[in-house]
Protein backbone atom coordinates (compact mmCIF):
# COMPACT_ATOMS: atom_id res chain seq x y z
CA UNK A 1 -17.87 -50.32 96.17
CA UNK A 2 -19.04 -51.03 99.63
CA UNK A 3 -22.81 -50.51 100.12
CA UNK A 4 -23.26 -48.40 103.33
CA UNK A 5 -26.11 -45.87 104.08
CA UNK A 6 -23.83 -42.57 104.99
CA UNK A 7 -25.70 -39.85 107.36
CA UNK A 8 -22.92 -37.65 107.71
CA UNK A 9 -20.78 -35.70 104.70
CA UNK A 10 -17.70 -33.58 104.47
CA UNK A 11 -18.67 -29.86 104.44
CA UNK A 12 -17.77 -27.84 101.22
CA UNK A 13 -15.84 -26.09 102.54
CA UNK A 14 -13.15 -29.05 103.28
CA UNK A 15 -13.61 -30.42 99.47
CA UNK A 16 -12.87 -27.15 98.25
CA UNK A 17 -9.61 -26.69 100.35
CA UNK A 18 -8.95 -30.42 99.21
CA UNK A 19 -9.39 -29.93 95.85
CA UNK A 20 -7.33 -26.98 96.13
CA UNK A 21 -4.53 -28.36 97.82
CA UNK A 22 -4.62 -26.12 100.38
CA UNK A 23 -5.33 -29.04 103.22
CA UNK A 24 -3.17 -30.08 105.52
CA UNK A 25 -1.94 -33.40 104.79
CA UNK A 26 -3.71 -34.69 108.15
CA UNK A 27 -7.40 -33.50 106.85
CA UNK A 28 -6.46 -34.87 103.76
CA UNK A 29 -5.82 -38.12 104.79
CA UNK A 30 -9.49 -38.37 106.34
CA UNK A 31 -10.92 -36.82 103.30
CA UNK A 32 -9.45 -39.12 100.72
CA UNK A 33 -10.40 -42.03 103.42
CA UNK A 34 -14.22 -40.62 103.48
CA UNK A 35 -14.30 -40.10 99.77
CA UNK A 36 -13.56 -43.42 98.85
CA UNK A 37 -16.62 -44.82 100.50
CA UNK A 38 -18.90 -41.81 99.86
CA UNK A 39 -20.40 -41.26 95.97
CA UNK A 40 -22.21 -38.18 97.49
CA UNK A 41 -19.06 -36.12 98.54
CA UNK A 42 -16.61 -38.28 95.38
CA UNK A 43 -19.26 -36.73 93.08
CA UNK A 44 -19.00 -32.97 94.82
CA UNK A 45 -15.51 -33.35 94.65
CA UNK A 46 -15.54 -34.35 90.93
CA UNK A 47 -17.52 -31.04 90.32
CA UNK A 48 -14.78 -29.43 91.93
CA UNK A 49 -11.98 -30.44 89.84
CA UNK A 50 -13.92 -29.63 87.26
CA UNK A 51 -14.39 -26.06 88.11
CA UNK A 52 -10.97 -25.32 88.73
CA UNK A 53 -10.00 -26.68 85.57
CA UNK A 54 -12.26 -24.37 83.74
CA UNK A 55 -10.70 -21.75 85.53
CA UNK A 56 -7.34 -22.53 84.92
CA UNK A 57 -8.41 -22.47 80.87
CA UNK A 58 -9.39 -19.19 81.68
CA UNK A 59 -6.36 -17.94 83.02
CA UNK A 60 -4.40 -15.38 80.72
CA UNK A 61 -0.77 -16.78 78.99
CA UNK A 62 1.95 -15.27 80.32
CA UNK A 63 5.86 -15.74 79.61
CA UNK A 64 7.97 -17.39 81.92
CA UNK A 65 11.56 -17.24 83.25
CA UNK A 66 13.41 -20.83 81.12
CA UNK A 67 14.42 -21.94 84.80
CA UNK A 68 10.83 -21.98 85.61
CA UNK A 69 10.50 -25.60 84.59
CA UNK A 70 13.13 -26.98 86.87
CA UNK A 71 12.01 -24.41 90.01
CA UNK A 72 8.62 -26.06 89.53
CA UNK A 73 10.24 -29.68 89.70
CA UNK A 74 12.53 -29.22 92.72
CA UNK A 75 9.47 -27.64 94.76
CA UNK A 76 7.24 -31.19 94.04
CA UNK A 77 10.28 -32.91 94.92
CA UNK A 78 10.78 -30.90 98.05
CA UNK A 79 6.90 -30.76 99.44
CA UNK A 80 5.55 -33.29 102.03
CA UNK A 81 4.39 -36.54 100.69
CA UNK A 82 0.43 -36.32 100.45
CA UNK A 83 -2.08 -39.22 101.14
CA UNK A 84 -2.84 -40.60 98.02
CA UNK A 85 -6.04 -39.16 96.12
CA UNK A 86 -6.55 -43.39 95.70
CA UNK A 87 -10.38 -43.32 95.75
CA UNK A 88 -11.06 -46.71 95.48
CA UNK A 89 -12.24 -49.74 98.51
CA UNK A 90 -10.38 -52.97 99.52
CA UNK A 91 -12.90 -56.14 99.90
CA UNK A 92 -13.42 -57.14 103.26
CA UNK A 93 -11.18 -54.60 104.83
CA UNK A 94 -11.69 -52.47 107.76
CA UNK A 95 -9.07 -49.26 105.82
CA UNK A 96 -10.17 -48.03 103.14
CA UNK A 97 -7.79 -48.26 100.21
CA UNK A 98 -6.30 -44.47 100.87
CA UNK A 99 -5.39 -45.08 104.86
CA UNK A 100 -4.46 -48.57 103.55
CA UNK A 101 -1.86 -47.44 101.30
CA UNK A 102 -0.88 -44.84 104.01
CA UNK A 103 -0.14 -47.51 107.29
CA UNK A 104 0.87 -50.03 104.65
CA UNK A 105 -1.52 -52.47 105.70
CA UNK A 106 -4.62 -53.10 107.42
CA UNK A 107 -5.57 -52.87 112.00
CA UNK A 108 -3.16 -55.59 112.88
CA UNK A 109 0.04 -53.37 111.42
CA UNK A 110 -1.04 -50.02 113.94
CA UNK A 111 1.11 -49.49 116.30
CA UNK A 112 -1.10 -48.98 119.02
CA UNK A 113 -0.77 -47.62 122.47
CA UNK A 114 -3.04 -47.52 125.03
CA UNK A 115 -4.28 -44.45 127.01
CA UNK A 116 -6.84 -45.67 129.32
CA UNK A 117 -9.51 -47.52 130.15
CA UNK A 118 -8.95 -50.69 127.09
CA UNK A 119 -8.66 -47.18 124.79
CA UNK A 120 -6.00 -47.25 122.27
CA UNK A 121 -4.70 -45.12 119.45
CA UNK A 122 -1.82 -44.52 117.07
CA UNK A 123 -0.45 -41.08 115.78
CA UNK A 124 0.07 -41.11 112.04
CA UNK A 125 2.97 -38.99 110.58
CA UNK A 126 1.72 -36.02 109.01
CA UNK A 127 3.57 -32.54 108.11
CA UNK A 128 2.28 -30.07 108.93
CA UNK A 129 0.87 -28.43 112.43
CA UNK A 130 -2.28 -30.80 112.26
CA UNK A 131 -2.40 -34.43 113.81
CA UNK A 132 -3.86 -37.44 112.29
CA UNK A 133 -4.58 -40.57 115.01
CA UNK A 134 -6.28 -43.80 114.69
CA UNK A 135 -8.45 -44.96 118.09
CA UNK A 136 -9.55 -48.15 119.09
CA UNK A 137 -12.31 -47.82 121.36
CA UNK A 138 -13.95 -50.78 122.91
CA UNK A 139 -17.50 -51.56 122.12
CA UNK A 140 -19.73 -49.90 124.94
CA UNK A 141 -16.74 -47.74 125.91
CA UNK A 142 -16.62 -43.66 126.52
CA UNK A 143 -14.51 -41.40 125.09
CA UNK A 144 -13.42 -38.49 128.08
CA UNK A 145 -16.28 -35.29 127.46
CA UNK A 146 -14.04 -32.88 125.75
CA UNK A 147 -14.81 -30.00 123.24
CA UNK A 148 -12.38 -28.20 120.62
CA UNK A 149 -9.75 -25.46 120.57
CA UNK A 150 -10.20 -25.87 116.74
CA UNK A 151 -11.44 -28.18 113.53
CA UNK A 152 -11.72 -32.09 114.29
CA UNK A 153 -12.53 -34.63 111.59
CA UNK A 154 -13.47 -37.85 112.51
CA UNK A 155 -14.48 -40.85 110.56
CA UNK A 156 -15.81 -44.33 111.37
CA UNK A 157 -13.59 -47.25 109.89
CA UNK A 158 -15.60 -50.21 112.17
CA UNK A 159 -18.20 -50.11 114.68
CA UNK A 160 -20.32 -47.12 115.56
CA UNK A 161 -20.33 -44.14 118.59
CA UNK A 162 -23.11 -41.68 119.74
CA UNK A 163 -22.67 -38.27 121.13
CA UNK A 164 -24.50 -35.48 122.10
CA UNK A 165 -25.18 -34.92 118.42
CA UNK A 166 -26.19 -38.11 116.57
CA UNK A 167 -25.03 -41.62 115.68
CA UNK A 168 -21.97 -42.11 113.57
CA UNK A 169 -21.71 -45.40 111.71
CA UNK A 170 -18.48 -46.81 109.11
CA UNK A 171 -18.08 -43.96 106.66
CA UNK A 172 -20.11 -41.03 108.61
CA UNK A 173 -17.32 -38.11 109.28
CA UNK A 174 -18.07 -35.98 112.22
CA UNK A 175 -17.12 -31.93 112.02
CA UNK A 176 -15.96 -31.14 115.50
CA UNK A 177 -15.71 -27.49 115.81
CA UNK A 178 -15.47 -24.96 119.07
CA UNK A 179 -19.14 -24.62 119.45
CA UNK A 180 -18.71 -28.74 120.05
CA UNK A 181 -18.23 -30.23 122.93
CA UNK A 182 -19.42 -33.93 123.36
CA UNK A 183 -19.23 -37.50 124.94
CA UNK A 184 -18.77 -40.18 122.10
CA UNK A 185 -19.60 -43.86 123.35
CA UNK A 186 -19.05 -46.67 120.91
CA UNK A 187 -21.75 -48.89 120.26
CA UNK A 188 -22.14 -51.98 121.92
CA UNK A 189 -21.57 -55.47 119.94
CA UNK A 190 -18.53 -54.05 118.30
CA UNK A 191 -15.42 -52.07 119.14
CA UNK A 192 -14.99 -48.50 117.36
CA UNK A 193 -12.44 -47.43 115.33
CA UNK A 194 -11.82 -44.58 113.85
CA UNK A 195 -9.70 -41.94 111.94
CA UNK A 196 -9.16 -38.79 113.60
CA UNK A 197 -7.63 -35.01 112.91
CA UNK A 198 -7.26 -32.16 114.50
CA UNK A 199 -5.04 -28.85 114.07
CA UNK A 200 -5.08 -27.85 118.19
CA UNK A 201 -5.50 -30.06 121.57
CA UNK A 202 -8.76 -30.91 122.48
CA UNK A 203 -10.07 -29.59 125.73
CA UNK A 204 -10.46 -32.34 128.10
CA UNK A 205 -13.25 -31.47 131.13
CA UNK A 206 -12.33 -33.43 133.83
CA UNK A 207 -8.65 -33.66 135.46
CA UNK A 208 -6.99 -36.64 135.22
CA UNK A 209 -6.94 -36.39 131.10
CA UNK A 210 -6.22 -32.99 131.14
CA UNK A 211 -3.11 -34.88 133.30
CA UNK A 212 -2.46 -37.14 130.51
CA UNK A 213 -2.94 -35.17 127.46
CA UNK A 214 0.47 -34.67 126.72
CA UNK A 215 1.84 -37.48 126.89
CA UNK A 216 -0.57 -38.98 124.30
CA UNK A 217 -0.51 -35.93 122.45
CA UNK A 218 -4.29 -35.60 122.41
């Protein structure tokens, strides 16, 4: 296990929709990304599972139709693949094992595109209405001020960025919400990258990326 000095945790109220499957699959890629570097939130999350289990013991028998076996099965079968609850770190790599697993590989097999300014990023796949993106931001670079027509999660794979708020290192998840609105700058000495999600465009303050926005898909 990597040894980092985290500052900044997933809120409860994530794990709990995490642990209860209720996540989209784009939060729950950044969660099972966070998790595997964080004992603090693997730990809550442990409690978690435990706790619904309990409650699941608790849960009264009840009879069920014969079919219900194979409904069950062709529902799994049908459902969105899910980022896997993997919560374990790859030596000397920049993904975690979970976003590893997911992009099949490590930075150099992104697909990135640029949007400005040496600013990259990739859009992962993800069902759902929520959006999961990598970014590459050079070191010393700025990120557009923006704030948040919803919930953005965003974690730091390499490097580090500052905002309004505080300073986000490799592992530290910041909880954007619509009371946020910010300026990250990566860090000089090394670029930035990072895992993003978000369930609704961000809300860009100046024109020209407002002008851009959809064709990145920001």
């Amino acid at each position: 296990m990597e040894e980092l000095s985290l500052k900044h945790h997933l809120p409860d109220a994530i794990l709990t929709a995490y642990a209860g499957g209720t996540l989209p699959e784009a939060f729950s890629l950044v969660v099972a990304t966070h998790v595997s570097l964080c004992d603090e939130c693997r730990a809550a999350l442990a409690s978690l599972d435990a706790v619904g289990g309990a409650l699941l013991e608790d849960i009264p028998k009840a009879d069920v139709d014969e079919n219900a076996l194979a409904a069950t099965m062709a529902r799994i079968m049908a459902a969105p693949p899910q980022p896997p609850r993997t919560f374990r770190t790859q030596a000397a790599s920049i993904f975690p094992a979970p976003l590893a697993e997911y992009v099949k590989g490590g930075p150099e097999k992104v697909r990135w595109r640029g949007v400005g300014a040496g600013v990259k990023q990739a859009i992962l796949p993800c069902a759902g209405d929520a959006t999961a993106r990598l970014l590459y931001i050079p070191a010393g670079a700025a990120m557009p001020d923006h704030s948040h027509r919803g919930l953005e999660l965003t974690m730091v794979l390499q490097g580090a960025f500052s905002d309004e708020v505080d300073r986000f290192a490799r592992g530290d998840v910041e909880v954007g919400t619509e009371d946020l609105s910010h300026t990250p700058v990566a860090e000089a000495g090394e670029d930035c990258i990072c895992l993003a999600a978000t369930d609704a465009p961000l809300k860009f303050k100046r024109l020209l990326p407002r002008l851009a926005q959809p064709f990145f898909g920001i």
